[in-house]
N, C-alpha and C. Protein backbone atom coordinates (compact mmCIF):
# COMPACT_ATOMS: atom_id res chain seq x y z
N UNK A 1 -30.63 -28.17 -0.91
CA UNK A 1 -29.28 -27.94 -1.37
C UNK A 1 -28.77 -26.63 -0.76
N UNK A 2 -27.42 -26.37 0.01
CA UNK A 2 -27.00 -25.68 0.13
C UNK A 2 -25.29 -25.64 -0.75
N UNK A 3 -25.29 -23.77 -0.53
CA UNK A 3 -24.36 -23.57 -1.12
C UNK A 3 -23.36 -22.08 -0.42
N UNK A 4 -22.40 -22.60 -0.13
CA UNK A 4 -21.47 -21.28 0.58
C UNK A 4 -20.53 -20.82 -0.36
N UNK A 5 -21.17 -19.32 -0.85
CA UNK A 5 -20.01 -18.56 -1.30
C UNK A 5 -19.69 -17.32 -0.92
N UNK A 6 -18.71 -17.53 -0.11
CA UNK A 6 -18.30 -16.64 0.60
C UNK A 6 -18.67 -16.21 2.06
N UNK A 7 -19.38 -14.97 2.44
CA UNK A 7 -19.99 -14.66 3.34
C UNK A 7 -21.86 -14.85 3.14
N UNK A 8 -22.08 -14.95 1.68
CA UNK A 8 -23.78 -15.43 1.60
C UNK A 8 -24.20 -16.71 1.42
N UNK A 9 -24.78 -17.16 2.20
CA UNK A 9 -25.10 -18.26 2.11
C UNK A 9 -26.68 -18.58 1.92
N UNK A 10 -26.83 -19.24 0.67
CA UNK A 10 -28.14 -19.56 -0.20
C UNK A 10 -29.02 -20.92 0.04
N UNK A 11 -30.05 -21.20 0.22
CA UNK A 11 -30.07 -22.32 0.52
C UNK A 11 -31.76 -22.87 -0.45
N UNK A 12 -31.90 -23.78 -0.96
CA UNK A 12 -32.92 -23.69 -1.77
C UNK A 12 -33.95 -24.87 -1.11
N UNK A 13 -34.97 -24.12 -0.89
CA UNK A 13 -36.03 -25.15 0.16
C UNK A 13 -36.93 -25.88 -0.84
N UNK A 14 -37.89 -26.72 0.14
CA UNK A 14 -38.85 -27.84 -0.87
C UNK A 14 -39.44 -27.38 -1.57
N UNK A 15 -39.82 -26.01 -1.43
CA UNK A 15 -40.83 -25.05 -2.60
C UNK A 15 -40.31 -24.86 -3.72
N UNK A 16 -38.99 -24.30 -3.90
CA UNK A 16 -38.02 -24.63 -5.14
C UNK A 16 -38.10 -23.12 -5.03
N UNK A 17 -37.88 -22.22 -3.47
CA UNK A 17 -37.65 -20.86 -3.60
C UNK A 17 -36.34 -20.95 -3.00
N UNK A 18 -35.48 -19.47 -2.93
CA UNK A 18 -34.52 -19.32 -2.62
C UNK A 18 -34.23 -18.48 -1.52
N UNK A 19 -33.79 -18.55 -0.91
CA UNK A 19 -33.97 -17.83 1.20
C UNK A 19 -32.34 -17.88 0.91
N UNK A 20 -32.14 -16.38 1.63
CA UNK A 20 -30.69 -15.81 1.73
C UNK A 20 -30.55 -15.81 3.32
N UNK A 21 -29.10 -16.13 3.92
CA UNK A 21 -28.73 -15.54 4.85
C UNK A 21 -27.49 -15.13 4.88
N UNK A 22 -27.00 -14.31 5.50
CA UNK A 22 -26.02 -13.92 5.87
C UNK A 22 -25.02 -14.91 6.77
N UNK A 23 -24.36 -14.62 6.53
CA UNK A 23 -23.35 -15.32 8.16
C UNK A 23 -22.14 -14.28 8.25
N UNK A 24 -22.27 -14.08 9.52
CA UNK A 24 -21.46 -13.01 9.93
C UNK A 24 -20.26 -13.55 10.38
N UNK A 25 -18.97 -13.37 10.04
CA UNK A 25 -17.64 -14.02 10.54
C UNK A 25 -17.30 -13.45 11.52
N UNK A 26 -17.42 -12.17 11.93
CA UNK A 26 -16.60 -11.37 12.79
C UNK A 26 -17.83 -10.91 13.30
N UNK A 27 -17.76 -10.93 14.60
CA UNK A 27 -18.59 -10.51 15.99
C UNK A 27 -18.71 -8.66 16.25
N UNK A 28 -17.59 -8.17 15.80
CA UNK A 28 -16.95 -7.27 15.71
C UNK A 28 -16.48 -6.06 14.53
N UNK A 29 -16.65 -4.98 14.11
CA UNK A 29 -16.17 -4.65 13.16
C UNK A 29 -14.59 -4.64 13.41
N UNK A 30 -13.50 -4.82 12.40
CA UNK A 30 -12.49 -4.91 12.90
C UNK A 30 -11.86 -3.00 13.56
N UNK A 31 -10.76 -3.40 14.27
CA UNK A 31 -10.70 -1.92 14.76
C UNK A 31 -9.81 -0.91 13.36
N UNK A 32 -9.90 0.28 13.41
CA UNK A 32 -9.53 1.06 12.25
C UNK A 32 -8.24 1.17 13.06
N UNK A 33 -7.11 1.20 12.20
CA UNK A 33 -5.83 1.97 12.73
C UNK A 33 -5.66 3.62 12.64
N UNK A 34 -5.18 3.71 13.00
CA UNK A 34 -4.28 5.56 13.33
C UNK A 34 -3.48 5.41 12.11
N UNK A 35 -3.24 6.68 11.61
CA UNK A 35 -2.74 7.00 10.66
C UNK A 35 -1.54 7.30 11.45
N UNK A 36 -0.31 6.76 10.97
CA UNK A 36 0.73 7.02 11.23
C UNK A 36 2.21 7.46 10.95
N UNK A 37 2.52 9.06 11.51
CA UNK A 37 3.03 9.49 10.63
C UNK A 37 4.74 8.89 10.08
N UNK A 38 5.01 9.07 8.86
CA UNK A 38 6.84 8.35 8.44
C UNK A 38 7.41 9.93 8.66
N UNK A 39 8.31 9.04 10.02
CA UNK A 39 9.00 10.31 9.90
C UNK A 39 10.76 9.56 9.59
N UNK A 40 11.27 10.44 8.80
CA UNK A 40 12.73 10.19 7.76
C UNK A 40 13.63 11.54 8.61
N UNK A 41 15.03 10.84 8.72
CA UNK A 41 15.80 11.56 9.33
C UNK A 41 17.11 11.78 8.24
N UNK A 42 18.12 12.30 8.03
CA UNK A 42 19.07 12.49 6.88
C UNK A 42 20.12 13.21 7.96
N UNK A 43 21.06 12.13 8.00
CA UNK A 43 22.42 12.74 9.47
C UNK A 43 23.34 13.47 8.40
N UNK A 44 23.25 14.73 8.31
CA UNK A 44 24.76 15.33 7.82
C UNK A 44 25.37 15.83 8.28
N UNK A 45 25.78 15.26 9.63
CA UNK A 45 27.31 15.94 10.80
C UNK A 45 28.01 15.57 10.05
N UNK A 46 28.51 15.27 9.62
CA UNK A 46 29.93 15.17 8.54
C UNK A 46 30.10 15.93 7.84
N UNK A 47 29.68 16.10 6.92
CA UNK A 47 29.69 17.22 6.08
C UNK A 47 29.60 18.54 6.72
N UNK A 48 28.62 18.97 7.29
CA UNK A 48 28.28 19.95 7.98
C UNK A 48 29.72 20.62 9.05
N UNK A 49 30.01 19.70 9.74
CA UNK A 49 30.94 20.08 10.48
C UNK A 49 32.70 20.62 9.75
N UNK A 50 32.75 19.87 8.39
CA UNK A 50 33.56 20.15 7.53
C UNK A 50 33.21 21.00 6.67
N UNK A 51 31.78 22.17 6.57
CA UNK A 51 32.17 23.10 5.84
C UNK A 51 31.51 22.73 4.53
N UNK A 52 31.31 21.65 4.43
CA UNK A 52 31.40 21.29 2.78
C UNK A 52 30.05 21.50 2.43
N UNK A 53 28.96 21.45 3.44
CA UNK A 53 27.40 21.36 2.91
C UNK A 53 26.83 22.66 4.08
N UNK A 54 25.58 23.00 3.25
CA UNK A 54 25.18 24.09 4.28
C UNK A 54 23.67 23.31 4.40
N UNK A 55 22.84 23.31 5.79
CA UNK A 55 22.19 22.58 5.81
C UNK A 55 20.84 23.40 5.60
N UNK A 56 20.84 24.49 5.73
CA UNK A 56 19.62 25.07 5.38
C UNK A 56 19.36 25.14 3.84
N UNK A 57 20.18 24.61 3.39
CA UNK A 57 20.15 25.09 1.90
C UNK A 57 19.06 23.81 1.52
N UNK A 58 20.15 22.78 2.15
CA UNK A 58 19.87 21.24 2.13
C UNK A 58 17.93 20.88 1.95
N UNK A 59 17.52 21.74 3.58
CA UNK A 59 16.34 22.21 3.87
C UNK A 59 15.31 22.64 2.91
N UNK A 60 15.83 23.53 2.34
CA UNK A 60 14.94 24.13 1.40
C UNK A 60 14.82 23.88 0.17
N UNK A 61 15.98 22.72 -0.61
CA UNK A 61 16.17 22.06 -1.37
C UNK A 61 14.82 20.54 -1.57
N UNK A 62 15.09 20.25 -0.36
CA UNK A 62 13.65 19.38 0.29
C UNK A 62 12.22 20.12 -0.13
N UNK A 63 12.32 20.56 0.40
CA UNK A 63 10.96 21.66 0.27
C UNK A 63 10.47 22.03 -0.83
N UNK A 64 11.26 22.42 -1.59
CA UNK A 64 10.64 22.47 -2.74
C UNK A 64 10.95 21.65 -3.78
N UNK A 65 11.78 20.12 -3.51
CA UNK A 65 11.30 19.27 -4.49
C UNK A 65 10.41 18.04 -4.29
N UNK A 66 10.45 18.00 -2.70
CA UNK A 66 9.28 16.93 -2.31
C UNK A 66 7.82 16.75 -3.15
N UNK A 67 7.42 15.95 -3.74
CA UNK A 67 6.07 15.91 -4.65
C UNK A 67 4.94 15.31 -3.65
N UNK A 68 3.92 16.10 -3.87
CA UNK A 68 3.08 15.71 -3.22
C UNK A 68 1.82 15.81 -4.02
N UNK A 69 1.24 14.88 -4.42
CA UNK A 69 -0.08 14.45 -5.41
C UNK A 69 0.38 14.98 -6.66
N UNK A 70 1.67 14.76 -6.99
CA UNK A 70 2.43 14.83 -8.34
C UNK A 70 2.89 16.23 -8.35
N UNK A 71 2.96 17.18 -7.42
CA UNK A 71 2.89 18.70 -7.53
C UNK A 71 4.21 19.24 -6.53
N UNK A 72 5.52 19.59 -7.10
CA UNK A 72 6.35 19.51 -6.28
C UNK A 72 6.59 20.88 -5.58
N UNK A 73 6.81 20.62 -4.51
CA UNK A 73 6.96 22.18 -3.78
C UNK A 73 5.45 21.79 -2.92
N UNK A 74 4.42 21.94 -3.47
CA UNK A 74 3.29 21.86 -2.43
C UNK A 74 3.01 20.80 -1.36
N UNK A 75 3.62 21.07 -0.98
CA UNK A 75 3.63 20.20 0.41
C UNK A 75 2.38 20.39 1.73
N UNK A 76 1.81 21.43 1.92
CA UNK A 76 0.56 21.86 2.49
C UNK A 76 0.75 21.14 3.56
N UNK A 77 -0.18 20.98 4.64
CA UNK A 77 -0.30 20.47 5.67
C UNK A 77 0.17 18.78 5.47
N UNK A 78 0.34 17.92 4.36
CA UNK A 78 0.85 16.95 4.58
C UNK A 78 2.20 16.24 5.25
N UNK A 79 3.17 17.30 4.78
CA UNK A 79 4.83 17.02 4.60
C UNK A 79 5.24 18.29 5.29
N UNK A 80 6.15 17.77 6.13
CA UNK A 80 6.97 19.10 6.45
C UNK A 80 8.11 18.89 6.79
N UNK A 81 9.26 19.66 6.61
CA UNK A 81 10.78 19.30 6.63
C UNK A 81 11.08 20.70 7.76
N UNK A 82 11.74 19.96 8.06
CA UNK A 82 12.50 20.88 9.47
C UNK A 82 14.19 20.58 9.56
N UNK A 83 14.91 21.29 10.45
CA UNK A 83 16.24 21.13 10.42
C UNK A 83 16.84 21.15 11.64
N UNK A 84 17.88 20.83 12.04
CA UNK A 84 18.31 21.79 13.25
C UNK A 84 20.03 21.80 12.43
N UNK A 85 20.98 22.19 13.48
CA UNK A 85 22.17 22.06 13.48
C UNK A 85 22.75 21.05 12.39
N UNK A 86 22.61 19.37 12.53
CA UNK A 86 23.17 18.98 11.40
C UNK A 86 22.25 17.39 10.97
N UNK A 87 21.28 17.78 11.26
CA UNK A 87 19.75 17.20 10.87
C UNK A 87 19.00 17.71 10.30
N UNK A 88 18.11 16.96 9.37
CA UNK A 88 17.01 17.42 8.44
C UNK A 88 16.10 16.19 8.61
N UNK A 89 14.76 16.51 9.10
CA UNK A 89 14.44 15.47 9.51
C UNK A 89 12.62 15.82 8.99
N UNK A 90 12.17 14.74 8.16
CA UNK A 90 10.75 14.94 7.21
C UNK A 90 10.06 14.25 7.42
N UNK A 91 8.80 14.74 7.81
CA UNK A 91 7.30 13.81 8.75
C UNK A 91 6.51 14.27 7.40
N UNK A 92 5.72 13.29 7.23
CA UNK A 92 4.52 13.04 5.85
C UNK A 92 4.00 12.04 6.78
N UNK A 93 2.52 12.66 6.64
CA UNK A 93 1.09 11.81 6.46
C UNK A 93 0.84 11.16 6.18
N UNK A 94 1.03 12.06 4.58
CA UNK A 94 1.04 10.95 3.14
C UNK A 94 1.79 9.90 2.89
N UNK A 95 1.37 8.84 2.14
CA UNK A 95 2.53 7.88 1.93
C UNK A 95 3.96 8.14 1.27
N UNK A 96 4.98 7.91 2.01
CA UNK A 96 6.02 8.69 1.48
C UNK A 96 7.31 7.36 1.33
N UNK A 97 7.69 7.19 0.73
CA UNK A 97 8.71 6.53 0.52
C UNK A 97 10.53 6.52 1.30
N UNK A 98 10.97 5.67 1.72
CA UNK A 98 12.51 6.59 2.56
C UNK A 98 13.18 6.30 0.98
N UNK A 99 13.21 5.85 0.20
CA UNK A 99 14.03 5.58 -1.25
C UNK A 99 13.75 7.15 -1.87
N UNK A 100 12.82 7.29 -2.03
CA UNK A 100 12.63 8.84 -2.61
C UNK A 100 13.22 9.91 -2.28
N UNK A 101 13.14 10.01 -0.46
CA UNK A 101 14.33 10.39 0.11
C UNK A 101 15.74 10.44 -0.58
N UNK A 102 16.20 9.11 -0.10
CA UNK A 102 17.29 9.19 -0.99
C UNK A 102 17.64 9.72 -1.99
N UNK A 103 16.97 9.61 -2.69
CA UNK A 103 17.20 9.80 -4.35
C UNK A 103 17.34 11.36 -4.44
N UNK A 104 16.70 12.39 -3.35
CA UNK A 104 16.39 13.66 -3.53
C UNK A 104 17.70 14.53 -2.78
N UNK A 105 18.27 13.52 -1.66
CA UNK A 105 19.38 13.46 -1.25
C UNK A 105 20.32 13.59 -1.96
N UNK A 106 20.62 12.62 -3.07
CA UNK A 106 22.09 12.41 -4.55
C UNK A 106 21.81 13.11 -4.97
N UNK A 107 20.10 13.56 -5.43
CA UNK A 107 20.62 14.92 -6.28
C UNK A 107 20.74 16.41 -5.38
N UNK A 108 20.58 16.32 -4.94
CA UNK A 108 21.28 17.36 -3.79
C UNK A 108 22.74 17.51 -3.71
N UNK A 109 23.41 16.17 -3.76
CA UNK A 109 24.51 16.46 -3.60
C UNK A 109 25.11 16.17 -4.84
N UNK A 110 24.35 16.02 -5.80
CA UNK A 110 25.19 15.84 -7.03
C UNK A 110 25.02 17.29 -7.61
N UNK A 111 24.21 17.94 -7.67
CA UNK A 111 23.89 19.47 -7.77
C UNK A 111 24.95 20.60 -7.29
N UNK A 112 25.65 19.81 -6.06
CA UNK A 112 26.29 20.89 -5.20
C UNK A 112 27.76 20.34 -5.43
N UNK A 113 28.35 19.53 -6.25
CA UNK A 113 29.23 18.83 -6.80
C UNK A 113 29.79 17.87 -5.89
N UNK A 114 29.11 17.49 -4.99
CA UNK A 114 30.33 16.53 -3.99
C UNK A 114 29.46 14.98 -3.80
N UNK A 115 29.20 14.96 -4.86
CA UNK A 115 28.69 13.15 -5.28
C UNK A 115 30.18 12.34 -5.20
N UNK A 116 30.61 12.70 -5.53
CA UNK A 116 31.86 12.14 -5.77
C UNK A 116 32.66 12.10 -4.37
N UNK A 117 32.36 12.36 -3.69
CA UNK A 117 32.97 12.24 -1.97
C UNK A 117 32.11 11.99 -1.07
N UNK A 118 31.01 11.98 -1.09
CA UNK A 118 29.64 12.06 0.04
C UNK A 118 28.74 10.52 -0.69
N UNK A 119 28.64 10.10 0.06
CA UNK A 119 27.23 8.97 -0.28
C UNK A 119 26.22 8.90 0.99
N UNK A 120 24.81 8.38 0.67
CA UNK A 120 24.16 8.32 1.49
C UNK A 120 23.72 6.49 1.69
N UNK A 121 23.55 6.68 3.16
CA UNK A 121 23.82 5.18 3.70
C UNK A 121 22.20 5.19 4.85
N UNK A 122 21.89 4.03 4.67
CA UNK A 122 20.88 3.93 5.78
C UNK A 122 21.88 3.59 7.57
N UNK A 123 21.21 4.01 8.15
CA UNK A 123 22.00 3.96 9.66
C UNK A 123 21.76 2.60 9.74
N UNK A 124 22.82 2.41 10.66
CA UNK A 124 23.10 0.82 11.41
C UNK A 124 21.86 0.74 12.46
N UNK A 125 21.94 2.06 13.46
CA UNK A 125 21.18 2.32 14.02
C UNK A 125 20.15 2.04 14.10
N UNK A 126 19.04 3.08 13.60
CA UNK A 126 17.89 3.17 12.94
C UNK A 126 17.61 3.18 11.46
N UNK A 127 16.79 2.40 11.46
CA UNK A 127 16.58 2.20 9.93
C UNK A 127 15.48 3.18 9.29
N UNK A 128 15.31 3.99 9.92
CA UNK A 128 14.28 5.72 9.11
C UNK A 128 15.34 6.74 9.44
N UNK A 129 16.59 6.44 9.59
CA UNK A 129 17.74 7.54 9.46
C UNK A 129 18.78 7.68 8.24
N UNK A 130 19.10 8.35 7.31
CA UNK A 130 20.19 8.28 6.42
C UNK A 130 21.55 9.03 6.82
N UNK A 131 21.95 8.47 6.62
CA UNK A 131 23.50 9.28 6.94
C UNK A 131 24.58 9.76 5.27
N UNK A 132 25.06 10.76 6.06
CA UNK A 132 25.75 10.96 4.72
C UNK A 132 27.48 11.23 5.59
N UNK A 133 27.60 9.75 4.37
CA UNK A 133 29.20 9.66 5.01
C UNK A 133 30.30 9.78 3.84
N UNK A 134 31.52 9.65 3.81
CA UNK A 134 32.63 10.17 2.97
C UNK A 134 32.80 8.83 2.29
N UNK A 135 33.17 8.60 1.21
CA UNK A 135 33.68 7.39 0.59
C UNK A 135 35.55 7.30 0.99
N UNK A 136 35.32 5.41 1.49
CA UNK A 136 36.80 5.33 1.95
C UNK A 136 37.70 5.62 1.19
N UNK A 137 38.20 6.70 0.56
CA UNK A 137 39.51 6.86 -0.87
C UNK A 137 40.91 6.51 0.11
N UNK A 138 40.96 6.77 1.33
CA UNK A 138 42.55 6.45 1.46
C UNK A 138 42.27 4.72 1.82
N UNK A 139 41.41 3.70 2.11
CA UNK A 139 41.63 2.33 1.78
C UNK A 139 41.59 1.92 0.46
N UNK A 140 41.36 2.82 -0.29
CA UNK A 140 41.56 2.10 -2.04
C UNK A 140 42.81 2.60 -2.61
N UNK A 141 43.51 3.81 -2.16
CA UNK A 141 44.48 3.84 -2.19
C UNK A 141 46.00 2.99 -2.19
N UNK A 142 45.30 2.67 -0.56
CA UNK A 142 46.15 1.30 -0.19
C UNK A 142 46.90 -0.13 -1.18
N UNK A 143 45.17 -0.19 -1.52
CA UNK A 143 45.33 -1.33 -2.18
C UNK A 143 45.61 -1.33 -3.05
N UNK A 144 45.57 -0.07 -4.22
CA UNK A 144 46.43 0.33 -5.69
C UNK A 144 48.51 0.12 -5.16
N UNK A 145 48.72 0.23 -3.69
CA UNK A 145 49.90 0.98 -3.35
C UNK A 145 50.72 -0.53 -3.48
C-alpha cells in the first residue's frame, strides 16, 4: 500500500514495516528575491509655487510621524524622507504602505488649514507618485450659476 501526502511518501512493505521516502519536487532550491526598496513620491508644485505650503516643513512633518515598528519618528536606517524644490520623496525597506502615505499627507494639510482647497490624488503618470492638486471650485460654481 502506498500513500502520498504531500512531499512524504510512505509505503508499507510485506513485513508490515514502514520505509519513508522523500520525493523531491524541485531540482532546485527556489531563487530568494532582493529586497526591494518602495519608493513614494508626493508632487507639491502647486502649492509650493503658490506660496501656500512650505515644503521643508512638509519634510519634517514626515519624519517624525512615519511609524516604524509602531514607534513614530524612529525611522533609523529603514525609512528615509528627502526633499528637493517641490518634491518629497520616501524610500522604506520596510513594508510601507502608499495609503499611509496618504493619510499622513491630509493630515498635513488639514493641520496647516488648506484641506479644504488641496487634495491628494495618485498620478496618471506613475502610480508610486501623489500629487497634490486644487479642488475644481470655479466648475461647481458654474453649475450652481
Amino acid at each position: 500500500e502506498v500513500r502520498h501526502s504531500g512531499a512524504l511518501l510512505l509505503a508499507l512493505d510485506s513485513r508490515c514495516q514502514f520505509t519513508e521516502s522523500f520525493t523531491n519536487t524541485h531540482t532546485m532550491a527556489p531563487p530568494t528575491k532582493a529586497k526591494k526598496a518602495n519608493v513614494f513620491v508626493v508632487d507639491c508644485s502647486k502649492p509650493v509655487e503658490d506660496k501656500i505650503m512650505d515644503i521643508s516643513s512638509f519634510e519634517t512633518f514626515l519624519a517624525e510621524r512615519i511609524k516604524v515598528g509602531g514607534k513614530a519618528g524612529a525611522l533609523g536606517d529603514v525609512v528615509s524622507v528627502a526633499a528637493d524644490k517641490t518634491k518629497v520623496t520616501v524610500t522604506s525597506d520596510a513594508p510601507m504602505s502608499k495609503r499611509y502615505l496618504k493619510y499622513l499627507t491630509k493630515k498635513f494639510l488639514k493641520k496647516h488649514n488648506v484641506r479644504d482647497w488641496l487634495r491628494v490624488i495618485a498620478s496618471n503618470k506613475d502610480r508610486s507618485v501623489y500629487e497634490l492638486r486644487y479642488f475644481n471650485i470655479a466648475d461647481q460654481e458654474d453649475e450652481e450659476a
